[in-house]
Protein backbone atom coordinates (compact mmCIF):
# COMPACT_ATOMS: atom_id res chain seq x y z
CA UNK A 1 -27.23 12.20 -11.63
CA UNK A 2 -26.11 15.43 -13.26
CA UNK A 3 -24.15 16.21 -10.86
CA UNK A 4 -21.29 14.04 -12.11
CA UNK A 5 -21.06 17.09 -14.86
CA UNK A 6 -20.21 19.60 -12.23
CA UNK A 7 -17.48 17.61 -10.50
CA UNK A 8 -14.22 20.13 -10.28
CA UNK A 9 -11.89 18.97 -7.37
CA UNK A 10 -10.57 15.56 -6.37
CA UNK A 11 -12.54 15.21 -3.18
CA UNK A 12 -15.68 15.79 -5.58
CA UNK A 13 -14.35 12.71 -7.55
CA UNK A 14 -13.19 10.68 -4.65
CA UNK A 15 -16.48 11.33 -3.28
CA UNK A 16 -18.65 10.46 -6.32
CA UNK A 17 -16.49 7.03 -6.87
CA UNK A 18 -17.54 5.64 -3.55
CA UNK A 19 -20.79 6.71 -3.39
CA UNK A 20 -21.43 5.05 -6.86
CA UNK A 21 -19.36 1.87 -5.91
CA UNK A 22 -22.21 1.79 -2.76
CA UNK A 23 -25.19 2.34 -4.95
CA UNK A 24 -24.10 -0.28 -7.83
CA UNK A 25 -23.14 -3.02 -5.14
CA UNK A 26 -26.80 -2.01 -3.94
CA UNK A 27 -28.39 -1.66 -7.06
CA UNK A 28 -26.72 -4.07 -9.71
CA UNK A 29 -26.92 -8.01 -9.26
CA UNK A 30 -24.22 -9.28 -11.75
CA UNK A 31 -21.67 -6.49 -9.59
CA UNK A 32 -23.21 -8.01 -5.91
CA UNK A 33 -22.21 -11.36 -7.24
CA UNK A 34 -19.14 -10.47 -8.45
CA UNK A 35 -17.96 -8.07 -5.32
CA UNK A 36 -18.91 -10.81 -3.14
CA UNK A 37 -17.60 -13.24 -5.57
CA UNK A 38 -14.15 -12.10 -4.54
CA UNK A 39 -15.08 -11.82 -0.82
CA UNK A 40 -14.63 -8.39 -0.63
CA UNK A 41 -16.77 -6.09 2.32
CA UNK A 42 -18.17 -3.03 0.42
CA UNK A 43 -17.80 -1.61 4.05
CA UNK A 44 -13.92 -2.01 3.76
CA UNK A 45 -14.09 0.18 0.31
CA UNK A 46 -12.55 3.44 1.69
CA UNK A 47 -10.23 4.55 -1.74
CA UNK A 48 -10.83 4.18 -5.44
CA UNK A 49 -7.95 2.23 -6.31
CA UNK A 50 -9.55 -0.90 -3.44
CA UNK A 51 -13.27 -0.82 -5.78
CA UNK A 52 -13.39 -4.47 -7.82
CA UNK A 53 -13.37 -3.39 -11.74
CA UNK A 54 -15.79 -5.65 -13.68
CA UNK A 55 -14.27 -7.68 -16.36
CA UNK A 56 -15.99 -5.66 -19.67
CA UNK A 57 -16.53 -9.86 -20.81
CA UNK A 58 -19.29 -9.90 -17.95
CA UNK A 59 -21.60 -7.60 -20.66
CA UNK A 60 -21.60 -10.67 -22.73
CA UNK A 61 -22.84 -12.77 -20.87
CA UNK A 62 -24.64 -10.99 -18.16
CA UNK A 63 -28.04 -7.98 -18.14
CA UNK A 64 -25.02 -5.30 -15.98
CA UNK A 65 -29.04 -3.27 -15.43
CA UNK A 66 -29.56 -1.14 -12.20
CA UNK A 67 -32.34 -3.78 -10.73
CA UNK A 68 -34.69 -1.14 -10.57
CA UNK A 69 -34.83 0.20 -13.71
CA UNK A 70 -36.36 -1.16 -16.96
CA UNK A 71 -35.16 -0.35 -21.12
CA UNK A 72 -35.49 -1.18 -23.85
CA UNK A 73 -32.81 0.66 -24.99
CA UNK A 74 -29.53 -0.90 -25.30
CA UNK A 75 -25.94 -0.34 -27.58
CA UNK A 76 -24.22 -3.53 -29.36
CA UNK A 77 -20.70 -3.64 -30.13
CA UNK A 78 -19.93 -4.57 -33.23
CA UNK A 79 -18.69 -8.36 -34.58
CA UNK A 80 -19.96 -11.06 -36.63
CA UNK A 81 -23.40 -12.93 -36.51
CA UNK A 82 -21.56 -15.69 -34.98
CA UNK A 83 -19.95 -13.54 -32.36
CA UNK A 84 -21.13 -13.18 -28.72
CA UNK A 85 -21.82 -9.58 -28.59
CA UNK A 86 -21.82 -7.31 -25.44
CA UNK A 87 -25.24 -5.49 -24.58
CA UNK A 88 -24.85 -2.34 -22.71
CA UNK A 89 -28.62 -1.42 -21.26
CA UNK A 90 -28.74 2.27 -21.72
CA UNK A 91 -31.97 3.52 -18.53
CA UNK A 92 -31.10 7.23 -19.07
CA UNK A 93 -29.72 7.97 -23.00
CA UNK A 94 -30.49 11.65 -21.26
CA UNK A 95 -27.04 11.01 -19.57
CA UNK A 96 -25.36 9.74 -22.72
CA UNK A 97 -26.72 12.49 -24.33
CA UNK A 98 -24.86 15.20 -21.85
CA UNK A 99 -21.80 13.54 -21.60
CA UNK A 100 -21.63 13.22 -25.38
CA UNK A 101 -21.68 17.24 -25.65
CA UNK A 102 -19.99 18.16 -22.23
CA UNK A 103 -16.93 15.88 -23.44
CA UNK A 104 -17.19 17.37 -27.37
CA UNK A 105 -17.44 21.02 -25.95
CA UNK A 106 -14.20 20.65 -23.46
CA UNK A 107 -11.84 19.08 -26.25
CA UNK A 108 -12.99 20.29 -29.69
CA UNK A 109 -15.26 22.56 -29.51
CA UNK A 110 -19.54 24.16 -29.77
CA UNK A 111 -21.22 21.38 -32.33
CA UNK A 112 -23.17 24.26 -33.74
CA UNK A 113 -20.05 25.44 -35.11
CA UNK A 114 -19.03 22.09 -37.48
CA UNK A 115 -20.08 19.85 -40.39
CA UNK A 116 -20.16 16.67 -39.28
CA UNK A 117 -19.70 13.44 -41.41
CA UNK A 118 -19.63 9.72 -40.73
CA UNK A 119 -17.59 7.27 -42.74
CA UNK A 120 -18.49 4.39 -40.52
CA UNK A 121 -19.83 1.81 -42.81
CA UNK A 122 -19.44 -1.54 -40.44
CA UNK A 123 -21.25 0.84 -37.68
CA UNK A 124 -23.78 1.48 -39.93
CA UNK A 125 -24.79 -1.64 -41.38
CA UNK A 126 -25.44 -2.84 -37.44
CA UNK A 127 -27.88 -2.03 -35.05
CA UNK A 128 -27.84 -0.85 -32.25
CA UNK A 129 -24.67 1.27 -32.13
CA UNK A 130 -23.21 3.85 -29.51
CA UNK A 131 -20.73 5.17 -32.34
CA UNK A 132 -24.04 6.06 -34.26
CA UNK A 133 -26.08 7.15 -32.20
CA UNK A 134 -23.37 9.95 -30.66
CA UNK A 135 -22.48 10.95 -34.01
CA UNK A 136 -26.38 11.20 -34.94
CA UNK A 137 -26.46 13.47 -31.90
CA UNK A 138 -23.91 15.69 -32.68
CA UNK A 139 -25.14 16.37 -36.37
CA UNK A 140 -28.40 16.68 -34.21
CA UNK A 141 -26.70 19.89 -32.28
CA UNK A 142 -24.86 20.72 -35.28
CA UNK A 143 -27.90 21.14 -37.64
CA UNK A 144 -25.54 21.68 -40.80
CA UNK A 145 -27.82 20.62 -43.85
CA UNK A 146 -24.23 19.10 -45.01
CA UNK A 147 -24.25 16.96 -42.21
CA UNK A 148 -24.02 13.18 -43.60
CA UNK A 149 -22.78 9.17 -43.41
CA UNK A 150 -20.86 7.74 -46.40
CA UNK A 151 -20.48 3.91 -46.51
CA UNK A 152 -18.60 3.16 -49.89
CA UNK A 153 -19.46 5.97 -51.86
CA UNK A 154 -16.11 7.28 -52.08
CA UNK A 155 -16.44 9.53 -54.54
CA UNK A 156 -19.59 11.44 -53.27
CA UNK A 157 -17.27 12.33 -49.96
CA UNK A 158 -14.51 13.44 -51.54
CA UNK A 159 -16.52 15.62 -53.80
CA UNK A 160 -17.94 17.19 -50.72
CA UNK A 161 -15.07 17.10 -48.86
CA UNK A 162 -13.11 19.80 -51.96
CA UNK A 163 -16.27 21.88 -51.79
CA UNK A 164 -16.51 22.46 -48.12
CA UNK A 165 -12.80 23.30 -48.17
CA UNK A 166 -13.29 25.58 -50.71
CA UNK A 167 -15.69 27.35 -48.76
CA UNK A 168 -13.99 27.30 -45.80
CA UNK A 169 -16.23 25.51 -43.71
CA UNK A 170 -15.56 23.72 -40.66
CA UNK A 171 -15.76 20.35 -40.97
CA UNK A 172 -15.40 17.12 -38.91
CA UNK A 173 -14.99 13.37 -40.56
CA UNK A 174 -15.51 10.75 -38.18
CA UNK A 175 -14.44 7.57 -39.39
CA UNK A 176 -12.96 4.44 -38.31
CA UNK A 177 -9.95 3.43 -39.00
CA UNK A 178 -10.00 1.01 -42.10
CA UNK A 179 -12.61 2.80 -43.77
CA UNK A 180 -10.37 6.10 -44.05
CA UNK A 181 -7.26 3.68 -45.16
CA UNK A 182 -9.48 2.72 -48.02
CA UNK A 183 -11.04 6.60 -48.66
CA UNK A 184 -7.31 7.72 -49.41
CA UNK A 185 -6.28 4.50 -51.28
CA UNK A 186 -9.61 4.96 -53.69
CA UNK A 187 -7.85 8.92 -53.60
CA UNK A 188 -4.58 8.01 -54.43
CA UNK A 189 -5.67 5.34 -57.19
CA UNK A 190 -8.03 7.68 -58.98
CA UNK A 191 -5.04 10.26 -58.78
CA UNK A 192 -7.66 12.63 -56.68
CA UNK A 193 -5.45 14.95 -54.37
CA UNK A 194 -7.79 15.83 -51.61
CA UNK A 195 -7.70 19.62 -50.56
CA UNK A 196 -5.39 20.66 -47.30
CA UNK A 197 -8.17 22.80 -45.39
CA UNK A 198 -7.13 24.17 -41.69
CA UNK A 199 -10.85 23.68 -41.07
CA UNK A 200 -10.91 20.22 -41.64
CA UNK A 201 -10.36 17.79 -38.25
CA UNK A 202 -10.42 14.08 -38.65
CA UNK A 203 -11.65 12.01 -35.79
CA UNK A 204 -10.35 8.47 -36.06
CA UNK A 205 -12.38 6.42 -33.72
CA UNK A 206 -10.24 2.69 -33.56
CA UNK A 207 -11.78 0.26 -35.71
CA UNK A 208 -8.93 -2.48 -38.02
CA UNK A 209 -10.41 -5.61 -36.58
CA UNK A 210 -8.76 -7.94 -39.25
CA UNK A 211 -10.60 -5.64 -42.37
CA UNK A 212 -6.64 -4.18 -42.69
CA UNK A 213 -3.24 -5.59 -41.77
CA UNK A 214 -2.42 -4.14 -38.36
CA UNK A 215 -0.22 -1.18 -37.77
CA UNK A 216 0.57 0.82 -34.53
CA UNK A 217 -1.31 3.75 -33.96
CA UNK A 218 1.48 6.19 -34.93
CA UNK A 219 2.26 4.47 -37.97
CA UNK A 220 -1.64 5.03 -38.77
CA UNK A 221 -1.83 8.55 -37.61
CA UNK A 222 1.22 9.42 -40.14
CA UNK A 223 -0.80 7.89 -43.17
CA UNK A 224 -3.92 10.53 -42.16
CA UNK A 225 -1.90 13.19 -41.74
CA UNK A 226 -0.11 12.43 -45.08
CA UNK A 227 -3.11 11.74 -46.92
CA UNK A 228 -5.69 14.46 -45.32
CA UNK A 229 -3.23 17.14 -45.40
CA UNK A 230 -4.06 17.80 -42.02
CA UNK A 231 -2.68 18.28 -38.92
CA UNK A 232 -5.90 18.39 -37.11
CA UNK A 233 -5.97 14.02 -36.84
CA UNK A 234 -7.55 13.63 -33.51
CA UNK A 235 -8.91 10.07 -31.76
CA UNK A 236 -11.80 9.37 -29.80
CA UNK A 237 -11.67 6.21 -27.27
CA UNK A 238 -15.05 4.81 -26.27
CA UNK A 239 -17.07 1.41 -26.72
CA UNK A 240 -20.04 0.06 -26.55
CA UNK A 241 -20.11 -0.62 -22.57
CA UNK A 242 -19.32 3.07 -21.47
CA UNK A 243 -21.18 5.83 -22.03
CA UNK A 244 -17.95 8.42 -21.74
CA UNK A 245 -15.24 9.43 -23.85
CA UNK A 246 -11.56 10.19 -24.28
CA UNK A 247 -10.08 12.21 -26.90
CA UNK A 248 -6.78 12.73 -28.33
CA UNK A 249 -5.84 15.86 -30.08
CA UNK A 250 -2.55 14.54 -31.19
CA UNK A 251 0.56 12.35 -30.42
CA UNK A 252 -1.85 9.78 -29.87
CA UNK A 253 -2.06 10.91 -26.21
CA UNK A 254 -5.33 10.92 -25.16
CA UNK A 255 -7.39 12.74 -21.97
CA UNK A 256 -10.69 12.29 -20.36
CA UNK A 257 -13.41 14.41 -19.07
CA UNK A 258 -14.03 14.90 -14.93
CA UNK A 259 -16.30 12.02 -14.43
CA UNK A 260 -14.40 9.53 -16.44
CA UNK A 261 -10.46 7.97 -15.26
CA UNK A 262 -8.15 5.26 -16.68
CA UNK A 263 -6.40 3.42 -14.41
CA UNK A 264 -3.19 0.58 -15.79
CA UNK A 265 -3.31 -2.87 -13.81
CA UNK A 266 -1.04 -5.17 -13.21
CA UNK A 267 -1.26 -8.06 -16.18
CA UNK A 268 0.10 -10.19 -13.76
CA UNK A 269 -2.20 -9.51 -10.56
CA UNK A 270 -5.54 -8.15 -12.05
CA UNK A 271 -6.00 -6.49 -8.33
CA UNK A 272 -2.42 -4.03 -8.23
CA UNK A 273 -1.89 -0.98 -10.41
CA UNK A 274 1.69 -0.55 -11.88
CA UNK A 275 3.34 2.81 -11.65
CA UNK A 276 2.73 5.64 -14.07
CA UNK A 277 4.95 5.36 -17.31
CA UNK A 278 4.82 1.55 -17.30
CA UNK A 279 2.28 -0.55 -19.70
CA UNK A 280 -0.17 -2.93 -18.44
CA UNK A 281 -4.05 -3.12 -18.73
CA UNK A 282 -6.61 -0.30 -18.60
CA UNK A 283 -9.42 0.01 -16.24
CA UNK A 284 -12.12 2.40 -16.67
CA UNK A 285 -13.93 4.53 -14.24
CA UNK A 286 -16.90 6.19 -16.11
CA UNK A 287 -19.29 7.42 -13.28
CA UNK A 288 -21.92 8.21 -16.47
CA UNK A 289 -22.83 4.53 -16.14
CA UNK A 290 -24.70 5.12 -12.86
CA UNK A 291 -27.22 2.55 -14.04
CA UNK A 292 -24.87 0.45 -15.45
CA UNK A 293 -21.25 -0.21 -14.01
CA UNK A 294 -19.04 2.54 -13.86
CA UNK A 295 -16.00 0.23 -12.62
CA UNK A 296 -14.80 -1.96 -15.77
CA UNK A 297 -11.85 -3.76 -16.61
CA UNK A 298 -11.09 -3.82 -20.21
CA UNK A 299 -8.95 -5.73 -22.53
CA UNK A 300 -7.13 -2.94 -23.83
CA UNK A 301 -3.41 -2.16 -23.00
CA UNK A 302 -2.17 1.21 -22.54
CA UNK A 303 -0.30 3.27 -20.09
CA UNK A 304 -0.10 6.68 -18.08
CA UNK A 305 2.00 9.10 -20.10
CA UNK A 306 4.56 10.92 -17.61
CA UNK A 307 6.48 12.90 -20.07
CA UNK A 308 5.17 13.68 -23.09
CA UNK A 309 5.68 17.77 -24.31
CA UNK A 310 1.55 18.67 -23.03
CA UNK A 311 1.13 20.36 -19.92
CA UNK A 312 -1.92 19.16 -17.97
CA UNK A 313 -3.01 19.25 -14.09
CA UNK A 314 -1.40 17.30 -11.18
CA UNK A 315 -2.97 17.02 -7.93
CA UNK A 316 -2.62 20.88 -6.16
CA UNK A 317 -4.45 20.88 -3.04
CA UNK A 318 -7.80 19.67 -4.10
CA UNK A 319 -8.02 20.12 -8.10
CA UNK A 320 -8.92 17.15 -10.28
CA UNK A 321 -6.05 15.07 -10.81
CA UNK A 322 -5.62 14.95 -14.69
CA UNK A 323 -3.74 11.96 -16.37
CA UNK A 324 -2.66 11.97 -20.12
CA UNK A 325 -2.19 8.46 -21.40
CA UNK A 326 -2.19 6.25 -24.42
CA UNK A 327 -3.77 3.09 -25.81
CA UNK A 328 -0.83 0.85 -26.90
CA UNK A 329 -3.28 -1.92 -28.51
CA UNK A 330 -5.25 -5.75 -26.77
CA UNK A 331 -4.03 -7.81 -24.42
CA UNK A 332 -2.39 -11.02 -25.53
CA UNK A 333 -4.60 -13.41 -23.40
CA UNK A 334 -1.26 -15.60 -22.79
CA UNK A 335 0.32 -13.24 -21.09
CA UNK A 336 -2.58 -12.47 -18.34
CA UNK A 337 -2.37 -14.52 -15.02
CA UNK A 338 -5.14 -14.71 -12.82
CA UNK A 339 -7.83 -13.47 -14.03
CA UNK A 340 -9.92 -16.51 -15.08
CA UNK A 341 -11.57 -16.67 -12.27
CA UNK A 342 -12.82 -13.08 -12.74
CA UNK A 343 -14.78 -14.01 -16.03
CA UNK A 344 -16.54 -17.26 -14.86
């Protein structure tokens, strides 16, 4: 299974895909059903762009559990007691666990070298959170006796906050997106100016969901930057069903690690990708989810970013192929054709 860490060349990848595709069709009775579902030979399955993407609604509704493998262990997303909630069965949080640090290490940096605090108060008044549980880990590696959560206690952070930048310490604030929206209004009001620090890095991980009015994701990142004094506003781009994720370092552009891809479909025909450049719906490959499903079809729009200032790999022989790209918001289920069938 670890061997998804080492992947370094596009052949390793394109290799990895299909061989997971095989074992989950195997392995996995909700992605049988579903393959066969849409009358599709596994046999035929020769390039990664022909694999069936589950729709992420299926971990609603469905156990998406490697058939031989049992847990008790599982990660919630988040939503309201009336709310069906997706379940993602976790068999190996050993995985979660490595891709957590291999994916910190390759875009930020050593954990052991950073503070790390949580404002993630919806996230922590739930259970059974992935959010949690990988920033629990990384305070974990960290081992910073500063290392803490804040839910309302604004006060207490930003009191922390000016004495860690006047020590020059590194330090990391994860926090979702309304919750820092109402850390720097309870600043402003209270005429607290919070302390510019070149070793402070925000991680804004998503996260309005109605508790703010809606803005674009640029329009957000210019009220952190603004109100941290801080370049240093990153992103992180996960949920609950994958156990991978994406970060963006800036111009809300965001890459992955080796093991995990985005992919844009067509809106229009769930089974056609659209060119790079041009907006339609992500797909996920995560190939962490070996017990899972590492082929998922999400309800989030975004789109491969051809031309945007950062220099990253293209294909060159055999090296990983690296796409930047963004996250440009939810589908509007009205404008989605065909896929009703997929979710049934």
């Amino acid at each position: 299974m670890n061997d998804i860490f080492q992947i370094k060349t596009e052949a390793d990848f394109q290799q990895k895909c299909l061989e997971t595709f095989h074992f989950q069709y195997e392995n996995i009775e909700v992605y049988r059903k579903f393959t066969d579902f849409l009358k599709i030979d596994p046999n035929s399955i020769k390039e990664i762009e022909k694999i069936p993407f589950l729709p992420i609604e299926m971990f609603k509704n469905h156990t998406v559990l490697d058939q031989n493998k049992r847990t008790n262990l599982y990660f919630q997303s988040s939503g309201t007691t009336q709310m069906n909630l997706s379940k993602h069965w976790i068999a190996d949080e050993k995985v979660y666990e490595e891709s957590i640090e291999k994916s910190f290490e390759q875009f930020i940096g050593n954990p052991k070298d950073f503070i790390f605090l949580g404002l993630l108060p919806s996230y922590l008044e739930k259970q059974n959170s992935s959010l949690i549980y990988m920033v629990d880990f990384l305070m974990k590696k960290s081992g910073k006796p500063e290392n803490g959560y804040f839910l309302y206690n604004h006060a207490d952070l930003l009191k922390l906050l000016q004495q860690l930048s006047k020590e020059n310490k590194k330090v990391i604030l994860f926090g979702v997106a309304f919750a820092l929206l109402d850390f720097l209004d309870f600043a402003e009001t209270n005429h607290h100016r919070i302390e510019s620090s070149d070793q402070l890095i925000i991680i804004e991980t998503g996260g309005m969901k109605g508790r703010k009015e809606e803005m674009t994701k640029d329009e957000l990142l210019k009220i952190f930057h603004k109100g941290f004094g801080t370049d240093k506003i990153y992103s992180e781009y996960s949920m609950t069903e994958l156990l991978s994720q994406a970060y963006s370092l800036g111009k809300n552009i965001y890459e992955s690690p080796n093991w995990m891809r985005i992919l844009i479909r067509n809106t229009e025909d769930p089974f056609s990708y659209v060119e790079d450049g041009k907006n339609g719906a992500i797909n996920i490959i995560d190939l962490a989810n070996r017990h899972s499903c590492s082929f998922i079809a999400t309800q989030d729009l975004g789109k491969i970013v051809t031309d945007c200032g950062i220099s990253r790999n293209e294909k060159k022989d055999d090296h990983i192929v690296t796409k930047l790209f963004q996250v440009l918001g939810r589908i509007d289920h009205s404008d989605i054709r065909g896929c009703s069938l997929l979710v049934s």
